[in-house]
Protein backbone atom coordinates (compact mmCIF):
# COMPACT_ATOMS: atom_id res chain seq x y z
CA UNK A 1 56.75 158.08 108.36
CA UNK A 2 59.01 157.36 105.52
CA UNK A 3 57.73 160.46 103.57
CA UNK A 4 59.90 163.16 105.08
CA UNK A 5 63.08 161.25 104.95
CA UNK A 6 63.05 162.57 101.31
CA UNK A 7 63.75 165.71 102.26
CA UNK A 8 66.95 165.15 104.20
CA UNK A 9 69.13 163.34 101.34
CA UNK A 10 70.29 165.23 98.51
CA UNK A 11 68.54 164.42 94.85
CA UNK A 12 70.46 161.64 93.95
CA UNK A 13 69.16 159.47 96.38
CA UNK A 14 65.75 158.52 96.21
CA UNK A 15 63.70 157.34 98.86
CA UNK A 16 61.06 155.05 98.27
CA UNK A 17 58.74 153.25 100.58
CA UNK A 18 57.27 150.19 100.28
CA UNK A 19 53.18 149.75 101.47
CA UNK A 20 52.32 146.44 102.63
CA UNK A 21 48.91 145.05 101.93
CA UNK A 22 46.56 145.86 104.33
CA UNK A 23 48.19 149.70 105.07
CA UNK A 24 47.40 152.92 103.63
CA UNK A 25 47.14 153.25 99.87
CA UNK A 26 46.63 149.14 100.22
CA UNK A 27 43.94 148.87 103.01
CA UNK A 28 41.43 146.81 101.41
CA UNK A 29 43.97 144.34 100.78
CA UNK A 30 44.34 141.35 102.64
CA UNK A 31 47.40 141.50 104.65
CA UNK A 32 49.77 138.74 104.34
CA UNK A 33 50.42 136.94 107.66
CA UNK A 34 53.64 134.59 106.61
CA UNK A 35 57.37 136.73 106.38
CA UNK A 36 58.93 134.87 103.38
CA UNK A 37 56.00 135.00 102.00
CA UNK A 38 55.67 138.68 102.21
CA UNK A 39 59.49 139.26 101.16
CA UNK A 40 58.90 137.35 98.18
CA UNK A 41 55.95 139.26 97.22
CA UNK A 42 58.49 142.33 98.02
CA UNK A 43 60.88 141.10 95.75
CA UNK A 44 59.00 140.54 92.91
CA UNK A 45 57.40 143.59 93.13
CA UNK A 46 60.50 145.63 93.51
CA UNK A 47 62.55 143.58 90.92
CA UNK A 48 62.41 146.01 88.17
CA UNK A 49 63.92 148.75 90.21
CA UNK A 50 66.71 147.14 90.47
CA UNK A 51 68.94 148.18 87.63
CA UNK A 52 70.64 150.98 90.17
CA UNK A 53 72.35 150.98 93.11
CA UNK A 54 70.37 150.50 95.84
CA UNK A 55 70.04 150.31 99.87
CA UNK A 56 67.01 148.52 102.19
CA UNK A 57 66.49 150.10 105.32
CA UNK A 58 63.99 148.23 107.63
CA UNK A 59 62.26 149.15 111.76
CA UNK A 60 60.62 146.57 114.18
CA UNK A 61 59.34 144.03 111.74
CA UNK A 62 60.52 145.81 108.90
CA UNK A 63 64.23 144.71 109.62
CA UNK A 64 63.54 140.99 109.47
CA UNK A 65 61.23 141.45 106.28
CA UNK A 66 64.24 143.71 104.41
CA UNK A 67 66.71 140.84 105.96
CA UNK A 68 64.39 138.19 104.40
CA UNK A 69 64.22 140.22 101.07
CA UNK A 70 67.94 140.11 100.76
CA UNK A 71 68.18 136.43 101.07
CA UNK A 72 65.08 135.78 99.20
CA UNK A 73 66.92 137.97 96.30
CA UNK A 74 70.29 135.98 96.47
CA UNK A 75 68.28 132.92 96.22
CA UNK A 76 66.61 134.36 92.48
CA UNK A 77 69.77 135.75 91.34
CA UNK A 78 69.29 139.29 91.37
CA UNK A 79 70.87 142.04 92.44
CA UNK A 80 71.69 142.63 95.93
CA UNK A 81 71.91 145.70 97.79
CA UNK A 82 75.30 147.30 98.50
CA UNK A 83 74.07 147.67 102.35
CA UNK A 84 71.60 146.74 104.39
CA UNK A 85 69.86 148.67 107.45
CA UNK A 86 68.12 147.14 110.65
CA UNK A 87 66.19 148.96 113.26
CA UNK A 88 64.56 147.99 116.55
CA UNK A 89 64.48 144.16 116.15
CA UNK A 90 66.52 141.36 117.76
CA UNK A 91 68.84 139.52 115.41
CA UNK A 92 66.36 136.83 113.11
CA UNK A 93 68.09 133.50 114.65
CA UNK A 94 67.07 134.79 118.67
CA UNK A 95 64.50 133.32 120.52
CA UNK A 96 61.69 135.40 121.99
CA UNK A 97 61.69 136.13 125.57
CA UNK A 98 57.60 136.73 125.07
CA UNK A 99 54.77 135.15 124.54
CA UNK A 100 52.58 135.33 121.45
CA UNK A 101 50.06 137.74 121.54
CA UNK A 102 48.50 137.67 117.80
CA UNK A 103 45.95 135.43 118.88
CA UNK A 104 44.87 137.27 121.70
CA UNK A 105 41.07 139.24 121.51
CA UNK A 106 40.99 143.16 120.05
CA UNK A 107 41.06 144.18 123.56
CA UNK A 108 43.56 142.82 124.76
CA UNK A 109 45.64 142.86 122.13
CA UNK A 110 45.94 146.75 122.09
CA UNK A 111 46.78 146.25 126.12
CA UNK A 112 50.07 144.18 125.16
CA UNK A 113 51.35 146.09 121.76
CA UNK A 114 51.11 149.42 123.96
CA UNK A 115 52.83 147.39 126.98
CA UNK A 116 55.47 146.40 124.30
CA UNK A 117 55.63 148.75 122.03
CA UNK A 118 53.51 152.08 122.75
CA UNK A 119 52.68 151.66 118.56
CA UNK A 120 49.47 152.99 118.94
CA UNK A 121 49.38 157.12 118.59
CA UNK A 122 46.46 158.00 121.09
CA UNK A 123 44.38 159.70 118.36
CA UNK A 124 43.40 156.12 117.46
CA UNK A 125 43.15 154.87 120.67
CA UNK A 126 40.30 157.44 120.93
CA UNK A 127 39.15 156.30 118.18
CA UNK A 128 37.28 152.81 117.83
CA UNK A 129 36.36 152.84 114.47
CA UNK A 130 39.58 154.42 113.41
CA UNK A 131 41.31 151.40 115.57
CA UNK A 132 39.22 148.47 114.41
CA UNK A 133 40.05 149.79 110.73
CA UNK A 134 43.64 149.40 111.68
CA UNK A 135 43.78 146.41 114.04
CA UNK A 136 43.90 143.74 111.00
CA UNK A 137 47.03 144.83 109.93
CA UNK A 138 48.55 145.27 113.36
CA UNK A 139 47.56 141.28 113.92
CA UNK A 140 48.99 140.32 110.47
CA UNK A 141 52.39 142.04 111.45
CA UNK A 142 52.20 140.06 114.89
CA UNK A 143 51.67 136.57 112.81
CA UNK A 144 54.20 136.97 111.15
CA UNK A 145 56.77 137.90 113.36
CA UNK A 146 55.58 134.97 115.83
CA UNK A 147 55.22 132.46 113.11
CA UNK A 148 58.54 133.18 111.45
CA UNK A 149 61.33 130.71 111.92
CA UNK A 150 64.96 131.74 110.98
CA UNK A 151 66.96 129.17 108.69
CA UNK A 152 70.14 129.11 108.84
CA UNK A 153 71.84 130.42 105.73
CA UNK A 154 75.69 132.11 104.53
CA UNK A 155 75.94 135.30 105.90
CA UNK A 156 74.77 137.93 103.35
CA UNK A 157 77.49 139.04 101.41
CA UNK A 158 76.74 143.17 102.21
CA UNK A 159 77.83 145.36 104.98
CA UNK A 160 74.67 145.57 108.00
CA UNK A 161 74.11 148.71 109.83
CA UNK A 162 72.09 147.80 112.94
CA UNK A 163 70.37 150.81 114.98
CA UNK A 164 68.00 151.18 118.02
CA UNK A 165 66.54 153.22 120.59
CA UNK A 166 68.58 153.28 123.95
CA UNK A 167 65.59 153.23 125.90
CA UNK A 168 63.80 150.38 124.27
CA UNK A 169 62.66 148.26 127.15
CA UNK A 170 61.94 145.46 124.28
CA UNK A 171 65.31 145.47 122.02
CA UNK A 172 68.16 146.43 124.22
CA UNK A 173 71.32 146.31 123.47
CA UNK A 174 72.31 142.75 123.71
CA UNK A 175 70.09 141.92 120.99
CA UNK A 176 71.14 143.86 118.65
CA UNK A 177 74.44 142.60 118.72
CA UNK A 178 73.97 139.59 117.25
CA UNK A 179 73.04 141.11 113.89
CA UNK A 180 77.06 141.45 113.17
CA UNK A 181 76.41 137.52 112.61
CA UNK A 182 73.87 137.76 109.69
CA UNK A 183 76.87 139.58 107.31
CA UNK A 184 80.15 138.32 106.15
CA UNK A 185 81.35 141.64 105.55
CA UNK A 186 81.23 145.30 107.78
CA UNK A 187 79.21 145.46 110.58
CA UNK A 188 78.08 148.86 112.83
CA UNK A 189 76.25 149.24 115.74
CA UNK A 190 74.83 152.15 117.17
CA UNK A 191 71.70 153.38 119.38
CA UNK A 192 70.39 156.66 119.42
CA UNK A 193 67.97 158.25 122.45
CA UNK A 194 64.60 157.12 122.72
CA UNK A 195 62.31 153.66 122.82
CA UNK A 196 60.87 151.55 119.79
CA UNK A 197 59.77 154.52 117.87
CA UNK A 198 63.38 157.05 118.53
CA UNK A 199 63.41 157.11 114.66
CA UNK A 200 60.04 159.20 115.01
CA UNK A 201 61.17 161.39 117.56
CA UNK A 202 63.96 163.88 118.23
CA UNK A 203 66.44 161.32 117.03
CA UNK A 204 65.03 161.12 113.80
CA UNK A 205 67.74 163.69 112.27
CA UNK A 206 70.32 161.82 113.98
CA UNK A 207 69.09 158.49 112.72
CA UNK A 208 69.29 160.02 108.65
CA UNK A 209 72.51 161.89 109.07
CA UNK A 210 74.46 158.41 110.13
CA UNK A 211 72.28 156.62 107.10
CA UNK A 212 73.20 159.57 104.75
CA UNK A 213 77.01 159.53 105.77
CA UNK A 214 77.01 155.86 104.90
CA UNK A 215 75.43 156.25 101.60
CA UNK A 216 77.61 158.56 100.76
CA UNK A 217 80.72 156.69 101.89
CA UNK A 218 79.55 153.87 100.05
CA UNK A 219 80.77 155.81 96.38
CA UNK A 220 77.76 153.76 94.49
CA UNK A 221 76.66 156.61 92.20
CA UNK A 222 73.18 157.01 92.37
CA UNK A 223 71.33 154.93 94.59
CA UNK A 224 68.32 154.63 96.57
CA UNK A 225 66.88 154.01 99.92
């Protein structure tokens, strides 16, 4: 989904999108089912990029795995990025109102992310083989979320823009919040219409224009996303 966004910033910012094991180009990969784990792996695979400004945008799980990556790069001494992006996640240090559902059967399993998330497009509901392709990853992404267990750290030293969808049964409001905690510096807050996925939907154009402004505001030179 990360594609298009490409399109809507002007040439000196590049957008580029990380793939997970387990996903797309990367689907015969095993997925990784432990968070740190994955944002080191991030790190060290994004590491030589990192001789330009830069920005880490992150939805659902991505915002605790971008979160982790910026904390996982102050610990290694390298660069850090001059602001950091959250979407449609509680703050890291919340407990969860639910109950884990990684371990649950194939069936029901698709039951409870569409109860909690509506993730699944209905093309691949339809779809079994298409779904049973894609269900691996899906499970790895629900490890690690339910398996990951905040430390307690300094706040990170750069600004935190925290976003989500206003209808979003599973993130409202009053977990979102708490992000301002995570940063010593600027904090913003700000939901746009729709549920879990808003940033796919109408809002989508909202979503990049407030990202873009900031970027822009942020008088880094070149940079990227």
């Amino acid at each position: 989904m990360y594609r298009v966004w490409a399109h809507h910033f002007p040439p000196e910012v590049e957008v580029c999108a990380i793939s997970l094991p387990g996903r797309e180009m990367l689907l015969r990969e095993r997925p990784v089912l432990d968070l740190e784990q994955l944002a080191a792996e991030v790190v060290r695979q994004i590491a030589p990029e990192l001789d330009r400004p830069f920005a880490l945008f992150g939805h659902s799980m991505g915002s605790w795995l971008a979160f982790e990556v910026v904390r996982e790069l102050r610990r290694t001494g390298q660069p850090l990025p001059f602001h950091l992006f959250v979407s449609g996640r509680r703050a890291p240090h919340l407990p969860s109102p639910d109950a884990p559902i990684h371990g649950l059967d194939d069936g029901q399993l698709v039951i409870e992310i569409q109860r909690r998330y509506g993730g699944i497009p209905q093309a691949v509901l339809s779809e079994p083989e298409l779904l049973a392709l894609l269900l691996p990853a899906l499970r790895a992404d629900l490890t690690a979320l339910e398996t990951y267990r905040f430390r307690d750290e300094a706040p990170l030293a750069c600004p935190i823009s925290c976003f989500g969808g206003d209808d979003d049964p599973h993130v409202p409001l009053a977990d979102l919040e708490p992000w301002r905690l995570m940063t010593a510096t600027a904090f913003e807050l700000k939901q746009f219409p729709g549920a879990h996925f808003y940033l796919q939907d109408t809002s989508r154009s909202a979503l990049l224009d407030v990202i873009g402004k900031t970027l822009h505001s942020a008088d880094t030179g070149v940079g990227a996303t």
